[in-house]
PDB file of N, CA and C in Angstrom:
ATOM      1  N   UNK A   1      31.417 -89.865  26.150  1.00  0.00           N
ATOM      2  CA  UNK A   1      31.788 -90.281  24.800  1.00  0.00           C
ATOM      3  C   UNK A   1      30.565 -90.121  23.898  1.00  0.00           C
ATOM      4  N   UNK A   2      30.778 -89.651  22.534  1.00  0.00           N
ATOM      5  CA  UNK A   2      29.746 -89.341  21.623  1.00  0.00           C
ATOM      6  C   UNK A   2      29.594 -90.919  21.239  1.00  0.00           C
ATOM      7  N   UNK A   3      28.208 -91.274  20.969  1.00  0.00           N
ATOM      8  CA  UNK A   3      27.700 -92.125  20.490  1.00  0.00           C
ATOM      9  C   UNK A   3      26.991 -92.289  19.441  1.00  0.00           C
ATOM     10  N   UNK A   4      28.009 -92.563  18.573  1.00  0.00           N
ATOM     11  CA  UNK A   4      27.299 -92.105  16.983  1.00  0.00           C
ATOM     12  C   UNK A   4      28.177 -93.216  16.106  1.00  0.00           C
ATOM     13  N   UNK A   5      27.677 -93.243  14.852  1.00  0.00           N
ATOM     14  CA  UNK A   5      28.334 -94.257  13.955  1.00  0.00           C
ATOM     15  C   UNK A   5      29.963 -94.350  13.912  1.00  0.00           C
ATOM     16  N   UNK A   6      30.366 -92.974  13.622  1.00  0.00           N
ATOM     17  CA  UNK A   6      31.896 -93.166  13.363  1.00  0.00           C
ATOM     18  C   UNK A   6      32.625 -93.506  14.546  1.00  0.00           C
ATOM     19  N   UNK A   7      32.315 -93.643  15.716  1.00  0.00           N
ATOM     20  CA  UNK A   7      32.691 -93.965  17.388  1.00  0.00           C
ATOM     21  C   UNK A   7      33.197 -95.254  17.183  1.00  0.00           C
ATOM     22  N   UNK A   8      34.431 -95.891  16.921  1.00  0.00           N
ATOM     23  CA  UNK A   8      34.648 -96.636  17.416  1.00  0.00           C
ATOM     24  C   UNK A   8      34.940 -97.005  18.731  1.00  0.00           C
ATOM     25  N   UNK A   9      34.601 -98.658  19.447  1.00  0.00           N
ATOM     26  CA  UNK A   9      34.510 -98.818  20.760  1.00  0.00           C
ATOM     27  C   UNK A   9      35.234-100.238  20.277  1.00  0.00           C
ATOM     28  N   UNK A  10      35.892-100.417  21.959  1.00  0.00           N
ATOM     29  CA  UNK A  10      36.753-101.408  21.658  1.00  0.00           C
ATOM     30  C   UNK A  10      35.638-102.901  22.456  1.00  0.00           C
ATOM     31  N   UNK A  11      35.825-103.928  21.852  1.00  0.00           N
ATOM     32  CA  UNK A  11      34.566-105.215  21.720  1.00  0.00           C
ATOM     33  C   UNK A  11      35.005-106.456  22.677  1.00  0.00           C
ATOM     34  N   UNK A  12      36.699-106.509  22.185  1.00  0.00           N
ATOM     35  CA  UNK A  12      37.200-107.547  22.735  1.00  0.00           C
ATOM     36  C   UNK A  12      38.838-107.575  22.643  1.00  0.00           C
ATOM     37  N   UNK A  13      39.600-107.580  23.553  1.00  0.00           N
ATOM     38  CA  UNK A  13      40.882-107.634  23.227  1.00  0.00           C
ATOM     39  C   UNK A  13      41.959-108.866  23.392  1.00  0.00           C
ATOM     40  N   UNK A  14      42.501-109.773  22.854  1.00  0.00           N
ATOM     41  CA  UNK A  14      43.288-110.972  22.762  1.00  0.00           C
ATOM     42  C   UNK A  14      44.870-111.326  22.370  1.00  0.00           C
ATOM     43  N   UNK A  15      45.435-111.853  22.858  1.00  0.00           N
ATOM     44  CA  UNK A  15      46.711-112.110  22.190  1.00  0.00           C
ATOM     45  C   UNK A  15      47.039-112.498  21.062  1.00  0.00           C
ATOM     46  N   UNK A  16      45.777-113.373  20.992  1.00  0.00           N
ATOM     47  CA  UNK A  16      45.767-114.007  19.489  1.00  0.00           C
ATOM     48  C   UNK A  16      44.902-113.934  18.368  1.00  0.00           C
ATOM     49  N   UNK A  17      45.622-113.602  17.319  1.00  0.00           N
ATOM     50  CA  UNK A  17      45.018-112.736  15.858  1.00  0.00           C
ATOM     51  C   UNK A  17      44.164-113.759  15.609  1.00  0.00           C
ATOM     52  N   UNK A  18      44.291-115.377  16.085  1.00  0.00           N
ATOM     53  CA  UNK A  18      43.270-116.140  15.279  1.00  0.00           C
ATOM     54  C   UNK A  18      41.790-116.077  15.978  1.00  0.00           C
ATOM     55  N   UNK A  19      42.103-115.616  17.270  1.00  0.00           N
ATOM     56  CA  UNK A  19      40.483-115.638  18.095  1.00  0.00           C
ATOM     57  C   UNK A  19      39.942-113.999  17.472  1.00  0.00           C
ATOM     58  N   UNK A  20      40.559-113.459  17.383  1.00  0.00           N
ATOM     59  CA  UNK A  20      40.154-112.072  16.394  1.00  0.00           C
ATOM     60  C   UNK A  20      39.608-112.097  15.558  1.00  0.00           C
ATOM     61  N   UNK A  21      39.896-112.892  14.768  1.00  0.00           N
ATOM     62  CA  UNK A  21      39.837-113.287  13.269  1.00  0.00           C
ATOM     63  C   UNK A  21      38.355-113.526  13.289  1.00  0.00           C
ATOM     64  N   UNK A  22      38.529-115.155  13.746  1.00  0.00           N
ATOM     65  CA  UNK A  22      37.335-115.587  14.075  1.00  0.00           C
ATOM     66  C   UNK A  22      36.214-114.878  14.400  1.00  0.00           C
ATOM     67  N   UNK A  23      36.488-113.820  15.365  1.00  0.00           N
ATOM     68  CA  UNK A  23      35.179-113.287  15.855  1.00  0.00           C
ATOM     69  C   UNK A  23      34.833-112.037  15.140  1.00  0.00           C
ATOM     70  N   UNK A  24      35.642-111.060  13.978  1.00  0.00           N
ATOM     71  CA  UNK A  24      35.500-110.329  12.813  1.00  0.00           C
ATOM     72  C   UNK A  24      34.145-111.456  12.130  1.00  0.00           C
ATOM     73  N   UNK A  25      35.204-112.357  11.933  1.00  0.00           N
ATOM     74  CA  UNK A  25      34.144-113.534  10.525  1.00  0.00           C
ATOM     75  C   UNK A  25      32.831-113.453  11.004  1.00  0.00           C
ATOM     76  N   UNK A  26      32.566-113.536  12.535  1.00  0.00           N
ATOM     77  CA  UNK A  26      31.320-114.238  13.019  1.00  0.00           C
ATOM     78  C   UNK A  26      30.021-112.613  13.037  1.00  0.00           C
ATOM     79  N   UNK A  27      30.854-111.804  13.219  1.00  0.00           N
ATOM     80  CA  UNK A  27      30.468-110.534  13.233  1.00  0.00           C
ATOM     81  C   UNK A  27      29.651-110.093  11.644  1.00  0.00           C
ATOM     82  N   UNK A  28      30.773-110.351  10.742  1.00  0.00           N
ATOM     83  CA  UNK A  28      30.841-109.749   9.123  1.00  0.00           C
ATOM     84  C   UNK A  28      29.771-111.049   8.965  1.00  0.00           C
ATOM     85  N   UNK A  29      29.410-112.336   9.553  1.00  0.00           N
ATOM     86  CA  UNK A  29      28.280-112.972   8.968  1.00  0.00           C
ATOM     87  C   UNK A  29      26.945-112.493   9.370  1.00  0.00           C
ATOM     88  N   UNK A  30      26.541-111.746  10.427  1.00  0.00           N
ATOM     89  CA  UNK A  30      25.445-110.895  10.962  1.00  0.00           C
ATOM     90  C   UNK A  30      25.498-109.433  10.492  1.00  0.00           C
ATOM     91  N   UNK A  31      26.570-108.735   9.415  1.00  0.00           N
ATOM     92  CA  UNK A  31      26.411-107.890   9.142  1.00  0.00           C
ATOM     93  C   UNK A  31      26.695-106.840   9.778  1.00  0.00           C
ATOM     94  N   UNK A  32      27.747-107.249  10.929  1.00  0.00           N
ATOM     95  CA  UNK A  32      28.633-106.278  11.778  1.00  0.00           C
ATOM     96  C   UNK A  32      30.135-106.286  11.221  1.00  0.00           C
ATOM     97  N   UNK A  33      30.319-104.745  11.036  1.00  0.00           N
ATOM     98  CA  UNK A  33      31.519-104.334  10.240  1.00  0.00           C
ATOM     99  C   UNK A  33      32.270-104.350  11.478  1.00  0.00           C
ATOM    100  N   UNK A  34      33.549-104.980  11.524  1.00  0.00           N
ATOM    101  CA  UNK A  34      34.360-105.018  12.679  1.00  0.00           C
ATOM    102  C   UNK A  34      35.956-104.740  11.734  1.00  0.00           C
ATOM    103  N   UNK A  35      36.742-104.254  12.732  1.00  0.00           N
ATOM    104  CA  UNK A  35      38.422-103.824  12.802  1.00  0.00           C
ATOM    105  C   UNK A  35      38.869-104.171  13.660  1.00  0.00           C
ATOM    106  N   UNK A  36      40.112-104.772  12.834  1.00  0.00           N
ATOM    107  CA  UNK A  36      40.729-105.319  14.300  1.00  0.00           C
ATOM    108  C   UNK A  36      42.652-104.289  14.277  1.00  0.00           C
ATOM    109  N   UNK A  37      42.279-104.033  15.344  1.00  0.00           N
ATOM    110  CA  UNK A  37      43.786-103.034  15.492  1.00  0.00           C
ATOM    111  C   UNK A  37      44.827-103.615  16.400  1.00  0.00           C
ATOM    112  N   UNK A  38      46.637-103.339  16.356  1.00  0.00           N
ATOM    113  CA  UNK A  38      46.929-104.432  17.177  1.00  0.00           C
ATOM    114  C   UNK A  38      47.602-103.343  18.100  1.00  0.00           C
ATOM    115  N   UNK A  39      48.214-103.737  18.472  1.00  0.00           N
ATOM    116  CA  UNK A  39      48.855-102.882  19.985  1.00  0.00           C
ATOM    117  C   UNK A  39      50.352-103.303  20.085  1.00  0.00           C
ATOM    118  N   UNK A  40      50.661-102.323  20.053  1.00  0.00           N
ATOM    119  CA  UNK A  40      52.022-102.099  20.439  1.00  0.00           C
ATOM    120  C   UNK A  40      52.843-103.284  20.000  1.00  0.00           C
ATOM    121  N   UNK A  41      53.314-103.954  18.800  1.00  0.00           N
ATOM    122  CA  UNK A  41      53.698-105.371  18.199  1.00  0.00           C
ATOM    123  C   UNK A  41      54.958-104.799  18.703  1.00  0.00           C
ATOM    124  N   UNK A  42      55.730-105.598  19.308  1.00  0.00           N
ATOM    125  CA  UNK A  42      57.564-105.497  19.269  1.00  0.00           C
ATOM    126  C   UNK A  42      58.035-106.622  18.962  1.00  0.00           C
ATOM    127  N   UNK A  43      59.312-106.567  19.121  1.00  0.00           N
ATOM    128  CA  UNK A  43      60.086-108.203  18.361  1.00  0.00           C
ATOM    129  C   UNK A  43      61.233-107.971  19.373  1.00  0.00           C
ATOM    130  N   UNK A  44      61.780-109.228  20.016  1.00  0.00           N
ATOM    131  CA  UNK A  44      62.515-109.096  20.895  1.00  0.00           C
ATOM    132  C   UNK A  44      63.118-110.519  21.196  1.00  0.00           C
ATOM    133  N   UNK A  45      63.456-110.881  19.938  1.00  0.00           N
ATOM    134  CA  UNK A  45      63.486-112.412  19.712  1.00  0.00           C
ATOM    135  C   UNK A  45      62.281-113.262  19.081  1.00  0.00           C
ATOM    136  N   UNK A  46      61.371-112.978  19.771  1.00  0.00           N
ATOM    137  CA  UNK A  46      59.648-113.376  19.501  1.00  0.00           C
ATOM    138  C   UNK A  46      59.106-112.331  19.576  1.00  0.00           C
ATOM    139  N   UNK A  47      57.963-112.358  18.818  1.00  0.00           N
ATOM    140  CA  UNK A  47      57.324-111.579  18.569  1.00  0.00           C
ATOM    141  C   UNK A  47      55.927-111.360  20.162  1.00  0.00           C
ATOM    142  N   UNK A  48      55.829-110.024  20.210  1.00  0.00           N
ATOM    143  CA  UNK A  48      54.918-110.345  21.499  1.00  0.00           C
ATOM    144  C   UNK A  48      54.136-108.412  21.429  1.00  0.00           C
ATOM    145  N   UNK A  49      52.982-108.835  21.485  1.00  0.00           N
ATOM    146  CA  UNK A  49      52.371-107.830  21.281  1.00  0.00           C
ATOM    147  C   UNK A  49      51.194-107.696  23.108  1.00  0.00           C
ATOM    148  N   UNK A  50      50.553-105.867  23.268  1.00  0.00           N
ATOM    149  CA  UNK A  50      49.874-105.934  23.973  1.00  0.00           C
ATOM    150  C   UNK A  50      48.386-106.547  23.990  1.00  0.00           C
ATOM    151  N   UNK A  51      48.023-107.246  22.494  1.00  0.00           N
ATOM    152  CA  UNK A  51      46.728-107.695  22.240  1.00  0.00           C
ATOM    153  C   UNK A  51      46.552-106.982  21.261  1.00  0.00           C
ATOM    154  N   UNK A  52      45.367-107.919  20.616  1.00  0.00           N
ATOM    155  CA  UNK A  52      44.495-107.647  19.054  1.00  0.00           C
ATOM    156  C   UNK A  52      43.183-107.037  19.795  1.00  0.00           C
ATOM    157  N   UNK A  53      42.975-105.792  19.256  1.00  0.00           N
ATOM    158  CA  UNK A  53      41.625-105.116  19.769  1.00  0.00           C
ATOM    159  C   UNK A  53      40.507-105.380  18.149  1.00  0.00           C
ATOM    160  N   UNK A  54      39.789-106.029  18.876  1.00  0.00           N
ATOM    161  CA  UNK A  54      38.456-105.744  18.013  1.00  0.00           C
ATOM    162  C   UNK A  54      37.483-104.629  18.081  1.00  0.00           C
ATOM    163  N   UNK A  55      37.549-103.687  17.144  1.00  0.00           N
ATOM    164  CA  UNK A  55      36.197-102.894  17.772  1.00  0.00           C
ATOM    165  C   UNK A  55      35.162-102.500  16.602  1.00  0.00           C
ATOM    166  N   UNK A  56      34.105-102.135  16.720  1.00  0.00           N
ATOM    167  CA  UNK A  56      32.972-102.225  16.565  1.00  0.00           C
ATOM    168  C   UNK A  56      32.450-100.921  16.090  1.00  0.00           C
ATOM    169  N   UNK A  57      31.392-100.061  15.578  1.00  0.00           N
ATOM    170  CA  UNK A  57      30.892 -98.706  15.567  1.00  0.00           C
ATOM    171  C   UNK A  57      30.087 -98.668  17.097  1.00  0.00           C
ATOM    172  N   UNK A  58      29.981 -98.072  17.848  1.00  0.00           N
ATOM    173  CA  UNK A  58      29.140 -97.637  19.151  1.00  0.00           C
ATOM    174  C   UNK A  58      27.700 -98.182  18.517  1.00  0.00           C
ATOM    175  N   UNK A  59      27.174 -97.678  17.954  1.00  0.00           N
ATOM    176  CA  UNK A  59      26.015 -97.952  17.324  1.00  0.00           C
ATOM    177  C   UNK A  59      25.874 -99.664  17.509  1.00  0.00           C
ATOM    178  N   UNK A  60      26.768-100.619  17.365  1.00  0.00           N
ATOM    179  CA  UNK A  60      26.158-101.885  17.050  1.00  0.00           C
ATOM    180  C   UNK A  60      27.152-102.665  18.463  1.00  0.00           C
ATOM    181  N   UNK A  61      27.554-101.726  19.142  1.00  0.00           N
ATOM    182  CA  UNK A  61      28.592-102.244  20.398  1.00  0.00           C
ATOM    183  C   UNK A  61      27.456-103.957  20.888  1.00  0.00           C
ATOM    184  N   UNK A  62      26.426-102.905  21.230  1.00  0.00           N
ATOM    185  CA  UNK A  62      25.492-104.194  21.946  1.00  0.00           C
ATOM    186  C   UNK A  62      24.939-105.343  21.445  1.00  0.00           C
ATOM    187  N   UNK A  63      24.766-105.504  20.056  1.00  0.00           N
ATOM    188  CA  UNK A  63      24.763-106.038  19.673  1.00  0.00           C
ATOM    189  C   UNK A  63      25.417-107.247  19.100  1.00  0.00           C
ATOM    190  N   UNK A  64      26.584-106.610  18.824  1.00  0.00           N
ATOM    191  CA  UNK A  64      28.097-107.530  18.852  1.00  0.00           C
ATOM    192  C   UNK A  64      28.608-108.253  19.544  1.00  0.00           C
ATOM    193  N   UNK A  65      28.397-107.853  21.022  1.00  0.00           N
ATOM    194  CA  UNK A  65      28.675-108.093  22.349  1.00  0.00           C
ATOM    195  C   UNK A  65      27.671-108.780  22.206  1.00  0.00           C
ATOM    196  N   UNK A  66      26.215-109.048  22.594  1.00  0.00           N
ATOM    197  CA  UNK A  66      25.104-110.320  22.227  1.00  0.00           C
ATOM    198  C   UNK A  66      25.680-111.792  21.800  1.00  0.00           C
ATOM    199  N   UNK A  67      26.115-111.012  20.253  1.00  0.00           N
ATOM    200  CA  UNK A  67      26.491-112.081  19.602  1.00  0.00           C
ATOM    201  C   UNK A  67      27.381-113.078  19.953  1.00  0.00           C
ATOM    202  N   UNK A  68      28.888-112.112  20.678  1.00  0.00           N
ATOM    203  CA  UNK A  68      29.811-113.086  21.128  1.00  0.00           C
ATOM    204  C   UNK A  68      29.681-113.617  22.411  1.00  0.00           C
ATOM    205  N   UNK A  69      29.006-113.098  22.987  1.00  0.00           N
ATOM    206  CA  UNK A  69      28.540-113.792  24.184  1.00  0.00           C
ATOM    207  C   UNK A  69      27.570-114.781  24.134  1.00  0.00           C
ATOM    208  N   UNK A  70      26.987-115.354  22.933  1.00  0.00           N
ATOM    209  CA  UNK A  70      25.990-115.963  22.516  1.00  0.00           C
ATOM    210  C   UNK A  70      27.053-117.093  22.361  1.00  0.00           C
ATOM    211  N   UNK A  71      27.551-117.004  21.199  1.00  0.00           N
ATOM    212  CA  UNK A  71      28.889-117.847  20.996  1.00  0.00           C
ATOM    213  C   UNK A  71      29.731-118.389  21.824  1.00  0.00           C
ATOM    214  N   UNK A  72      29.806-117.574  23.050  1.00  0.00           N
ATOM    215  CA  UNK A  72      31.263-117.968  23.861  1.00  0.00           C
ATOM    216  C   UNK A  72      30.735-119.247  24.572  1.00  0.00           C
ATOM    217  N   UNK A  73      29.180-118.750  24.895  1.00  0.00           N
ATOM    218  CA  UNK A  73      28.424-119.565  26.157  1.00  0.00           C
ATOM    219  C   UNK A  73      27.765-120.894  25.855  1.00  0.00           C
ATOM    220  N   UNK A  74      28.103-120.984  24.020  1.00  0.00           N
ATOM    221  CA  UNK A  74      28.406-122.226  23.730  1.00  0.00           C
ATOM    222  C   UNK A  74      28.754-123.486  23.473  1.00  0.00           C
ATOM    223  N   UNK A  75      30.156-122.713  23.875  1.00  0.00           N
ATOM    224  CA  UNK A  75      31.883-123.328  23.692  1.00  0.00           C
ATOM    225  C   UNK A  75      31.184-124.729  25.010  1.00  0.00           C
TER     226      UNK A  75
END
């Protein structure tokens, strides 16, 4: 895989848009541009998707990853 700015890489993937959310915010406060993309949403009574992917530019993967692992190991 090319490793260059426009590379997106996937950071973290979840069921739920609010732990996504959250970890965009925590990202965009250190100045990491994050996207969050969703997967495969269907409706089938309820709504149920394969997960919210967060990802990152390659360039700042490790860094991001730092961060939320900094965070998690807080909890």
């Amino acid at each position: 895989m090319e490793n260059n700015s426009e590379t997106l890489v996937t950071l973290t993937i979840t069921n739920f848009i609010h732990q996504v959310e959250i970890a965009k915010t925590l990202l965009a406060n250190k100045g990491i541009e994050s996207f969050i993309f969703d997967g495969n949403v269907t409706y089938t009574g309820l709504p149920s998707s394969t997960g919210y992917k967060l990802k990152v530019s390659a360039l700042n993967f490790e860094k991001a990853k730092e961060i939320l692992d900094t965070i998690n190991s807080e909890e």
